[in-house]
N, C-alpha and C. Protein backbone atom coordinates (compact mmCIF):
# COMPACT_ATOMS: atom_id res chain seq x y z
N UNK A 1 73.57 3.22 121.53
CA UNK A 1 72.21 3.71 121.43
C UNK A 1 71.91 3.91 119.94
N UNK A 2 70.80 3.31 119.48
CA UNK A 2 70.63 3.40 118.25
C UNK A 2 69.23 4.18 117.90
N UNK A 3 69.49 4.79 116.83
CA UNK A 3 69.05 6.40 116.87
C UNK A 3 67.62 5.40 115.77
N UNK A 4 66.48 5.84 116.41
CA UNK A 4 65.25 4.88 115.17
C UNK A 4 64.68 6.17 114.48
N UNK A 5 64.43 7.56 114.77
CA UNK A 5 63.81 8.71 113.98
C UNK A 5 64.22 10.03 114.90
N UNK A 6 64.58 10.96 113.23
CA UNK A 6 64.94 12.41 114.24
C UNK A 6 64.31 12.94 113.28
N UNK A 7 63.93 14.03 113.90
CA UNK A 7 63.47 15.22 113.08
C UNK A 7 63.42 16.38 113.86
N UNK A 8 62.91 17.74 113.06
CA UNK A 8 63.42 19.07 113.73
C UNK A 8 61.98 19.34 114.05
N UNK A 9 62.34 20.33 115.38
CA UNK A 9 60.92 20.53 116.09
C UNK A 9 60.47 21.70 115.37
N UNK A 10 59.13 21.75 115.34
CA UNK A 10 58.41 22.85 114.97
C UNK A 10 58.47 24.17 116.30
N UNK A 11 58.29 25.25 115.72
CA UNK A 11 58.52 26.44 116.65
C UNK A 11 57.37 26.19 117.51
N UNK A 12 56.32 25.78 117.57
CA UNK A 12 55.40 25.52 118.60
C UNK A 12 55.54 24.26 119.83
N UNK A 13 56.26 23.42 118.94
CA UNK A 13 57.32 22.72 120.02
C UNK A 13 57.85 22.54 120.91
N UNK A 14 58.82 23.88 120.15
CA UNK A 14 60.16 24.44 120.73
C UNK A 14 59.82 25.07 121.66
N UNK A 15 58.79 26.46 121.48
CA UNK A 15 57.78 27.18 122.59
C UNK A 15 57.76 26.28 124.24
N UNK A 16 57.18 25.10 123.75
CA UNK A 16 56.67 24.38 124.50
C UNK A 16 57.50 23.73 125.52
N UNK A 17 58.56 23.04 124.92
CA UNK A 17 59.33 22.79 125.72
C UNK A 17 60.23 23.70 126.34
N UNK A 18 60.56 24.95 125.97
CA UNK A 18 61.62 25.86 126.29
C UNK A 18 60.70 26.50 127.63
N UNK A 19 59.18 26.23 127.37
CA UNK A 19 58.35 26.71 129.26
C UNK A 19 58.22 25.98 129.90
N UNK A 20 58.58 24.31 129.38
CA UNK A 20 58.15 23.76 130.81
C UNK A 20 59.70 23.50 131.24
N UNK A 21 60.72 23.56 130.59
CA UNK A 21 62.00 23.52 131.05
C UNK A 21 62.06 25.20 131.96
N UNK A 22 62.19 26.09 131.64
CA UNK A 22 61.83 27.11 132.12
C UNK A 22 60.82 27.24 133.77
N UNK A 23 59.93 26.28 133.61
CA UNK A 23 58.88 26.55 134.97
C UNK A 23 59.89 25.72 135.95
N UNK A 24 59.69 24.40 135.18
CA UNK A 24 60.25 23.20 136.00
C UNK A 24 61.83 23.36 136.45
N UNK A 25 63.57 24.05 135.96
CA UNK A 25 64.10 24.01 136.33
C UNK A 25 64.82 25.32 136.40
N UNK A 26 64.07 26.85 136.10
CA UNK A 26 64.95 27.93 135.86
C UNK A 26 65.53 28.48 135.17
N UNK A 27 65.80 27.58 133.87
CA UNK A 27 66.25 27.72 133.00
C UNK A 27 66.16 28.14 131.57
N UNK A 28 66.71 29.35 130.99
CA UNK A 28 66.17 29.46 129.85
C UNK A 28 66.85 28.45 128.13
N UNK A 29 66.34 27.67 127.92
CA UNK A 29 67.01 27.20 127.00
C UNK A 29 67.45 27.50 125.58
N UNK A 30 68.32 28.22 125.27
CA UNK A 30 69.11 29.19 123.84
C UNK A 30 69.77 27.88 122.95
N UNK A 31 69.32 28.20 122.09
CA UNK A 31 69.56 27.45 120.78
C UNK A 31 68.77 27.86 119.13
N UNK A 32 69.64 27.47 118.48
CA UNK A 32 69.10 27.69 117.03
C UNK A 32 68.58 26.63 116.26
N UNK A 33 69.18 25.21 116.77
CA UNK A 33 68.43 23.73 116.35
C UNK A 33 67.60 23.00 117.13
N UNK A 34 66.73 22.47 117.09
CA UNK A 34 66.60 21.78 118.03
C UNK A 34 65.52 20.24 117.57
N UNK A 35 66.17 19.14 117.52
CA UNK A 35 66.11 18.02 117.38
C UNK A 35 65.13 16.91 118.38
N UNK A 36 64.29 16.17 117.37
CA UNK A 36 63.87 15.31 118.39
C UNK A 36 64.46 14.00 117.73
N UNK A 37 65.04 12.91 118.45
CA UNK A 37 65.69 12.12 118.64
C UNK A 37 64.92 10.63 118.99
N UNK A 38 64.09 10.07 118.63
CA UNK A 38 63.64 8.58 119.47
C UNK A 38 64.37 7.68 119.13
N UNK A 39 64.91 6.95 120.01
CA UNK A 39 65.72 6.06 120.17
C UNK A 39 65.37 4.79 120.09
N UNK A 40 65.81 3.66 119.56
CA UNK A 40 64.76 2.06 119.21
C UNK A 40 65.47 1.68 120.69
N UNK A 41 66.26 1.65 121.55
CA UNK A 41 66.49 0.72 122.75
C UNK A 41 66.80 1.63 124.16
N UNK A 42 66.07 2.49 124.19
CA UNK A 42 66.25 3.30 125.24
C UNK A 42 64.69 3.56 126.01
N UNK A 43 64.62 4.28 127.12
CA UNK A 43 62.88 4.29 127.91
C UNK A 43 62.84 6.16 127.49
N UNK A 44 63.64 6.47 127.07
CA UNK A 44 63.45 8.20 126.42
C UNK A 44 63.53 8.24 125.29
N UNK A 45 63.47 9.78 125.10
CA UNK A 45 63.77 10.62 123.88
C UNK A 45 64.54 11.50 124.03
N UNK A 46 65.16 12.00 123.02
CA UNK A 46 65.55 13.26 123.20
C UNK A 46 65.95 14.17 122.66
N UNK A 47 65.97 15.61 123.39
CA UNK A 47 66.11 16.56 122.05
C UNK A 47 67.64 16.95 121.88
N UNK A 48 67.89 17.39 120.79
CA UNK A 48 69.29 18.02 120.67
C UNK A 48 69.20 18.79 120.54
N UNK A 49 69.92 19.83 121.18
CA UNK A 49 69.86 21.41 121.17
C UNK A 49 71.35 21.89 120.42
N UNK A 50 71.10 22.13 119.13
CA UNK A 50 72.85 22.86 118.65
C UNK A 50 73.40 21.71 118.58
N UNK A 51 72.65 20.10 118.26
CA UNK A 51 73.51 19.13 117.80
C UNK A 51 74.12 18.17 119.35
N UNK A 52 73.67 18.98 120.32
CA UNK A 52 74.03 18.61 121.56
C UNK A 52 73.26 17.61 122.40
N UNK A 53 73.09 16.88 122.96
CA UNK A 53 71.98 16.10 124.18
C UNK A 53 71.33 17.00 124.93
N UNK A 54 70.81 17.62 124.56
CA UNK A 54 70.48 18.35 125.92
C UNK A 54 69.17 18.40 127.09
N UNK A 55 67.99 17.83 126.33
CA UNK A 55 66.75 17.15 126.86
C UNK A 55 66.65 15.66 126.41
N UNK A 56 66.38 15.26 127.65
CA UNK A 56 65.22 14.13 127.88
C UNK A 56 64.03 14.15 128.08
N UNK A 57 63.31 13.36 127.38
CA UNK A 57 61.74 13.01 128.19
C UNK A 57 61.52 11.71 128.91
N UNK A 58 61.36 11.97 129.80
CA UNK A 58 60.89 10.78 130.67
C UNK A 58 59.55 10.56 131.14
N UNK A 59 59.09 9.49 129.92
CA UNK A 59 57.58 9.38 129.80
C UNK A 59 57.10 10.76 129.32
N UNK A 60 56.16 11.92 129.51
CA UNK A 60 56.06 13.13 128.90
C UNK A 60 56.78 14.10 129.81
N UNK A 61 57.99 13.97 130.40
CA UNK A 61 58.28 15.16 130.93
C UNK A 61 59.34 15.12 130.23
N UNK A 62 59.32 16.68 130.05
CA UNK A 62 61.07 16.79 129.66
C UNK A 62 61.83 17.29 130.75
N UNK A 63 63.08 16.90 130.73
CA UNK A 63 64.18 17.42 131.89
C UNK A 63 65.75 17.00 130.77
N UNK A 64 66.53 18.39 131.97
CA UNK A 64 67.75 18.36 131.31
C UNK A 64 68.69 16.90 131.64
N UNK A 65 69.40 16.74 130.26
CA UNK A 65 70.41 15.51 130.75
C UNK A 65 71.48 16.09 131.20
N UNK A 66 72.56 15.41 131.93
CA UNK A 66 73.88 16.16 132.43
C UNK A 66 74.58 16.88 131.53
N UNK A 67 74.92 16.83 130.56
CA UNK A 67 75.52 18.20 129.46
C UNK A 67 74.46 19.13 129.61
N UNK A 68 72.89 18.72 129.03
CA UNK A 68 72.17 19.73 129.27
C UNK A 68 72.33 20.82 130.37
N UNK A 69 72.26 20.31 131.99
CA UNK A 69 72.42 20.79 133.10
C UNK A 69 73.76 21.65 132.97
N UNK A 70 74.86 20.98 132.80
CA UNK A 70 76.04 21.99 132.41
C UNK A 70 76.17 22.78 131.05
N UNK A 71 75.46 22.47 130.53
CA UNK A 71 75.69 23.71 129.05
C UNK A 71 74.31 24.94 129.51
N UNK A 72 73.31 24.65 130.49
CA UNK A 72 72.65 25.54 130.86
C UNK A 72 71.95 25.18 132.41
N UNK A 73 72.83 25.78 133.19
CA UNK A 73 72.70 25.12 134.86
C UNK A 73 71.76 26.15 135.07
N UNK A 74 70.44 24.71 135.96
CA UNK A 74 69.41 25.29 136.31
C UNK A 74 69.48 25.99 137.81
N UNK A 75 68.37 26.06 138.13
CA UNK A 75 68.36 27.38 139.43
C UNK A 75 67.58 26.38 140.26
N UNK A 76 66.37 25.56 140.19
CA UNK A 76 65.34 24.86 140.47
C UNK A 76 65.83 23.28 140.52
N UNK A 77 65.13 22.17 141.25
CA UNK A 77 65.31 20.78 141.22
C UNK A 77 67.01 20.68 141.54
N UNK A 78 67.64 21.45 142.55
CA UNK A 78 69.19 21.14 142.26
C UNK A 78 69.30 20.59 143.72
N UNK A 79 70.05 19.30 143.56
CA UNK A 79 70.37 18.58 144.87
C UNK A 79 72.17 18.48 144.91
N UNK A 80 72.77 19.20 146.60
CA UNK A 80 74.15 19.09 146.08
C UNK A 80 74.53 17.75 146.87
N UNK A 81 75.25 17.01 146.33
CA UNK A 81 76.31 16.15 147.34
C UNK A 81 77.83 16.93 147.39
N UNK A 82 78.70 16.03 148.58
CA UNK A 82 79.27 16.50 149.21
C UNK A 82 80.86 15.54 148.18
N UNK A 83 82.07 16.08 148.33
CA UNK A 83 82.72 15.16 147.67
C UNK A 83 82.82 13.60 147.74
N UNK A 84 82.81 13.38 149.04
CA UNK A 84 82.54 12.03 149.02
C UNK A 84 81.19 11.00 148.31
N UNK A 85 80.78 11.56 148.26
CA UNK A 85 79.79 11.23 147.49
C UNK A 85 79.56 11.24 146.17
N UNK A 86 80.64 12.12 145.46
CA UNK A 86 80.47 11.86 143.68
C UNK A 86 81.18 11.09 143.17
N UNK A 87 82.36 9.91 143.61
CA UNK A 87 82.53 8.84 142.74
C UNK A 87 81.31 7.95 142.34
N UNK A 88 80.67 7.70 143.60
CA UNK A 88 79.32 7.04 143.98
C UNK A 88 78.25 7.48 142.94
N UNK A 89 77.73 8.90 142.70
CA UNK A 89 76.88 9.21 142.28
C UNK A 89 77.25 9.54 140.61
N UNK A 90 78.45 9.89 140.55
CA UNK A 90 79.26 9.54 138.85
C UNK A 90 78.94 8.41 138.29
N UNK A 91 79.01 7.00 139.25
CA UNK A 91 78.83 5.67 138.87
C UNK A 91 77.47 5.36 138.27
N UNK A 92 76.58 6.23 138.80
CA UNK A 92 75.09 5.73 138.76
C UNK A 92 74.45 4.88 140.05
N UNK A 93 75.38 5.46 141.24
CA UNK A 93 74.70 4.91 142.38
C UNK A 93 72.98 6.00 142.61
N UNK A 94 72.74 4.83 143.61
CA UNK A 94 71.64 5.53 143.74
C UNK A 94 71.96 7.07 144.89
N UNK A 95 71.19 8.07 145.55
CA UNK A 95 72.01 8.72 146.58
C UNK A 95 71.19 8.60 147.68
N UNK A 96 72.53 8.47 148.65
CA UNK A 96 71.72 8.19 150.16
C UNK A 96 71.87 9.69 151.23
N UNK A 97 71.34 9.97 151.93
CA UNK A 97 70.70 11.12 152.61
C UNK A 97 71.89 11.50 153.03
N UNK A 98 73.25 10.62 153.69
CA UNK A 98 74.51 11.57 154.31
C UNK A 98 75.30 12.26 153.46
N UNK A 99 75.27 11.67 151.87
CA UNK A 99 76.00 12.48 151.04
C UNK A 99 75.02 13.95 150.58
N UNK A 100 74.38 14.28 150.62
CA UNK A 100 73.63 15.62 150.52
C UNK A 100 73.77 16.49 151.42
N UNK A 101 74.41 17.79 150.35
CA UNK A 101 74.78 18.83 151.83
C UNK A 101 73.66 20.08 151.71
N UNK A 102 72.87 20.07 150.53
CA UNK A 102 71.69 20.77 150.14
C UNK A 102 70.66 20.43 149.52
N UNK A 103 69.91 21.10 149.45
CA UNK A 103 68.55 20.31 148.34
C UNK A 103 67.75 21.29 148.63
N UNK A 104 66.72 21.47 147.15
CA UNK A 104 65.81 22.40 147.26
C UNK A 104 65.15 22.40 147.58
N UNK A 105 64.38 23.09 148.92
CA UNK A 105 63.14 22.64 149.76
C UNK A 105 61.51 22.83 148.72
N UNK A 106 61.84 23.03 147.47
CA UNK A 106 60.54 22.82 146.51
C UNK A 106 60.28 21.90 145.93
N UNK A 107 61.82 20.88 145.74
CA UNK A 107 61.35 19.44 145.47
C UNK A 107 59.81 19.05 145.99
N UNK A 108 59.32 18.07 145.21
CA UNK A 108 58.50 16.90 145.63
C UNK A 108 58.68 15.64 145.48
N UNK A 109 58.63 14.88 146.64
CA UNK A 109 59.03 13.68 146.37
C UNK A 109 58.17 13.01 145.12
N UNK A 110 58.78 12.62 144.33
CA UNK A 110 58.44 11.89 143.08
C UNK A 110 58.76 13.10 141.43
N UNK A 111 59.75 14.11 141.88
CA UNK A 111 60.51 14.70 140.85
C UNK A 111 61.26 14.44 139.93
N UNK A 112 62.15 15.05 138.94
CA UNK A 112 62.60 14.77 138.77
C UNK A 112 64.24 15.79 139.16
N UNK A 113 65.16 15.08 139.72
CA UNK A 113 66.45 16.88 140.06
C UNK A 113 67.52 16.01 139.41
N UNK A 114 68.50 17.50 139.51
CA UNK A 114 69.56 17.38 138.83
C UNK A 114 70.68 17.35 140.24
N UNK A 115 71.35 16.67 140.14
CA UNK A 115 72.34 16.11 141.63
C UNK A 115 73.88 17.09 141.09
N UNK A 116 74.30 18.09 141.75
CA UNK A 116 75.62 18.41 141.28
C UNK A 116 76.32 18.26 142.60
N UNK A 117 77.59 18.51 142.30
CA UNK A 117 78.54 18.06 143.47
C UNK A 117 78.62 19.79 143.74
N UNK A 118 79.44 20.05 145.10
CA UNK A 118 79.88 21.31 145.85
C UNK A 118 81.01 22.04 145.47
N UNK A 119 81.86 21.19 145.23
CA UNK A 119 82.73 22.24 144.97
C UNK A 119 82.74 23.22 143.70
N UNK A 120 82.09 22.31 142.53
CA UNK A 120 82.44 23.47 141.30
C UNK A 120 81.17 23.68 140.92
N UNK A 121 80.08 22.65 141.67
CA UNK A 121 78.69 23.04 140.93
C UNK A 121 78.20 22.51 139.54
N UNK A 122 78.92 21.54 139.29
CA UNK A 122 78.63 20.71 137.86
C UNK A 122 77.64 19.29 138.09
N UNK A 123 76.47 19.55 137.25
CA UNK A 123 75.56 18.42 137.25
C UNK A 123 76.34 16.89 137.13
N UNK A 124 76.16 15.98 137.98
CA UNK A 124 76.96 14.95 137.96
C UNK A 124 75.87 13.66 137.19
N UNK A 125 74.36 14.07 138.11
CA UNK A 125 73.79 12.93 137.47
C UNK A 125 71.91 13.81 137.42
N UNK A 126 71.15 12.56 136.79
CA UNK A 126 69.98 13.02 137.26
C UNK A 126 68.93 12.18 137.58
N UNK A 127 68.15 12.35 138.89
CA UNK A 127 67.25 11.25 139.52
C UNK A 127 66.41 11.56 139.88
N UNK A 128 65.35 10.68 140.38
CA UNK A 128 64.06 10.89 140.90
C UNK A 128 63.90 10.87 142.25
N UNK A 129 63.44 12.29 143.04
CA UNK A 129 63.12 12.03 144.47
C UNK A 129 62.41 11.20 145.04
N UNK A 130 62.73 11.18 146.00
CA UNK A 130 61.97 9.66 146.85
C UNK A 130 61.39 10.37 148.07
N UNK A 131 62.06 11.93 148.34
CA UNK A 131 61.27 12.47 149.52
C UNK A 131 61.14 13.67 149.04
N UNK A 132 60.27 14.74 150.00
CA UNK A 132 60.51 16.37 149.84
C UNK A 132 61.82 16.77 150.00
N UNK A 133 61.65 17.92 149.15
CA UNK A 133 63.35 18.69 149.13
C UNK A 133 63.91 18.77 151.04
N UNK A 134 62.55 19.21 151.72
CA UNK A 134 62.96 19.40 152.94
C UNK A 134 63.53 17.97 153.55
N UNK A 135 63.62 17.28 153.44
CA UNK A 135 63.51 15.74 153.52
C UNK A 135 64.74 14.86 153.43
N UNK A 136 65.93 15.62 152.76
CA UNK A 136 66.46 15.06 151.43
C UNK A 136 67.76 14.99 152.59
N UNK A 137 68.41 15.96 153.14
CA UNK A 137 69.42 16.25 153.98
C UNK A 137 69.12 15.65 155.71
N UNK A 138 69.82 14.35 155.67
CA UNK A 138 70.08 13.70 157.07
C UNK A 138 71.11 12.65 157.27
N UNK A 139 70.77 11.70 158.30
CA UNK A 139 71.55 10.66 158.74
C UNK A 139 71.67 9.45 157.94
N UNK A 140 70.36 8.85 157.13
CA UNK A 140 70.28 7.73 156.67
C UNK A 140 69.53 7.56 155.38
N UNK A 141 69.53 6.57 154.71
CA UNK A 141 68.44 6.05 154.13
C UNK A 141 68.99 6.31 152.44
N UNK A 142 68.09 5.47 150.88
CA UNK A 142 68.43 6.29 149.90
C UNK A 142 66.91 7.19 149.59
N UNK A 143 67.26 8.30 149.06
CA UNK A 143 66.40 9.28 148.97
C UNK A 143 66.43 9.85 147.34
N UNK A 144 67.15 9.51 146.46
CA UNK A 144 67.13 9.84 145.35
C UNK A 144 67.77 8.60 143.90
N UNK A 145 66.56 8.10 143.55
CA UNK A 145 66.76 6.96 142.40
C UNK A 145 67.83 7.70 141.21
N UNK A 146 68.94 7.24 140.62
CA UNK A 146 69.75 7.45 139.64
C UNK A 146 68.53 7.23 138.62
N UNK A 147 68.97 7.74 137.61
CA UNK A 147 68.53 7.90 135.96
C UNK A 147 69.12 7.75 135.01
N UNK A 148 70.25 8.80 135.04
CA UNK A 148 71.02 8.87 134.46
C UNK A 148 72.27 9.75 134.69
N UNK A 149 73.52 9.15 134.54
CA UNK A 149 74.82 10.00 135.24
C UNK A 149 75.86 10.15 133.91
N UNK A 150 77.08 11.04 134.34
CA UNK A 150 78.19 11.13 133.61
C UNK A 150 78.53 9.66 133.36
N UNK A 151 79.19 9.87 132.45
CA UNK A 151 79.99 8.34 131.67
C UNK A 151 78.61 7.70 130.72
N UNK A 152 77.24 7.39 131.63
CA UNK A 152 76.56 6.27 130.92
C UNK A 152 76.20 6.45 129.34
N UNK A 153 75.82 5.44 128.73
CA UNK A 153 75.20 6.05 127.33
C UNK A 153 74.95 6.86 126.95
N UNK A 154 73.68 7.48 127.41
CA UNK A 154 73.24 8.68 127.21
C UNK A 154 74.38 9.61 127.37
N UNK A 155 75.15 9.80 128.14
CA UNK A 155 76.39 11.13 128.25
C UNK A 155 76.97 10.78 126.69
N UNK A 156 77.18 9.69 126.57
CA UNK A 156 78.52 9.45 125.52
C UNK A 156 77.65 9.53 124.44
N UNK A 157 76.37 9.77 124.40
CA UNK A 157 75.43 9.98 123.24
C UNK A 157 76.21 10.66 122.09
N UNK A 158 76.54 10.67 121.02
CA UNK A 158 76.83 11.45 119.72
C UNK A 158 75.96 11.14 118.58
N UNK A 159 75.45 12.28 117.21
CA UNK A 159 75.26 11.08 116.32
C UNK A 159 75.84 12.20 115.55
């Protein structure tokens, strides 16, 4: 990923994004730097928090990337799968309705959530709903588009 312009956000910015991260996933976001990042071959941006990845924008929304999600796990947009289901969803599969053993019935289909697995509660990936949170937990079908997961670029992001 090749980094085309960074610069540091202004405190009105920072404001800004630290409420809609805040409305949208629960989360309060703590930091002393915070970086905007545009990238020449990527469909985001993003900010660095403390030198870290920690927001994306996708198109004008911002949402946390998976370090983000684990350096500050949200409360809101959280979909769990079940173990069988996180080699799959580690990979950047898409997720299909039997691996989900929860989901937040405030989703809307066309969100954006953060997918963690059950046992330890660590953000694995992050995707776009395809149904309501109520929606999300059944027999069949895929119900949540990948974005972005552990391992891909974006995780291994450094600069």
């Amino acid at each position: 990923m090749k980094v085309k312009s960074r610069h540091h956000l202004r405190s009105d910015e920072i404001d800004s994004l630290k409420a809609s991260i805040q409305g949208s996933l629960g989360v309060e976001l703590d930091g002393d730097a915070f970086e905007d990042v545009e990238l020449a071959d990527a469909d985001y941006d993003l900010v660095l928090v403390d030198g870290e990845p920690a927001v994306m924008y996708i198109g004008d929304e911002p949402f946390l990337t998976v370090k983000g999600a684990n350096l500050f796990p949200p409360t809101k947009r959280i979909v769990t799968v079940d173990s069988g289901a996180v080699s799959f969803v580690s990979s950047g599969a898409d997720v299909m309705r039997p691996g989900i053993t929860e989901a937040d019935e405030l989703i809307a289909s066309g969100d954006l959530v953060a997918i963690a697995e059950e046992t330890h509660g660590k953000v694995l990936a992050v995707g776009r709903a395809l149904e309501d949170g109520d929606d999300l937990v059944g027999d069949s079908g895929k119900v949540i588009e990948s974005i972005h997961h552990v391992g891909d670029d974006l995780f291994e992001f450094s600069v």
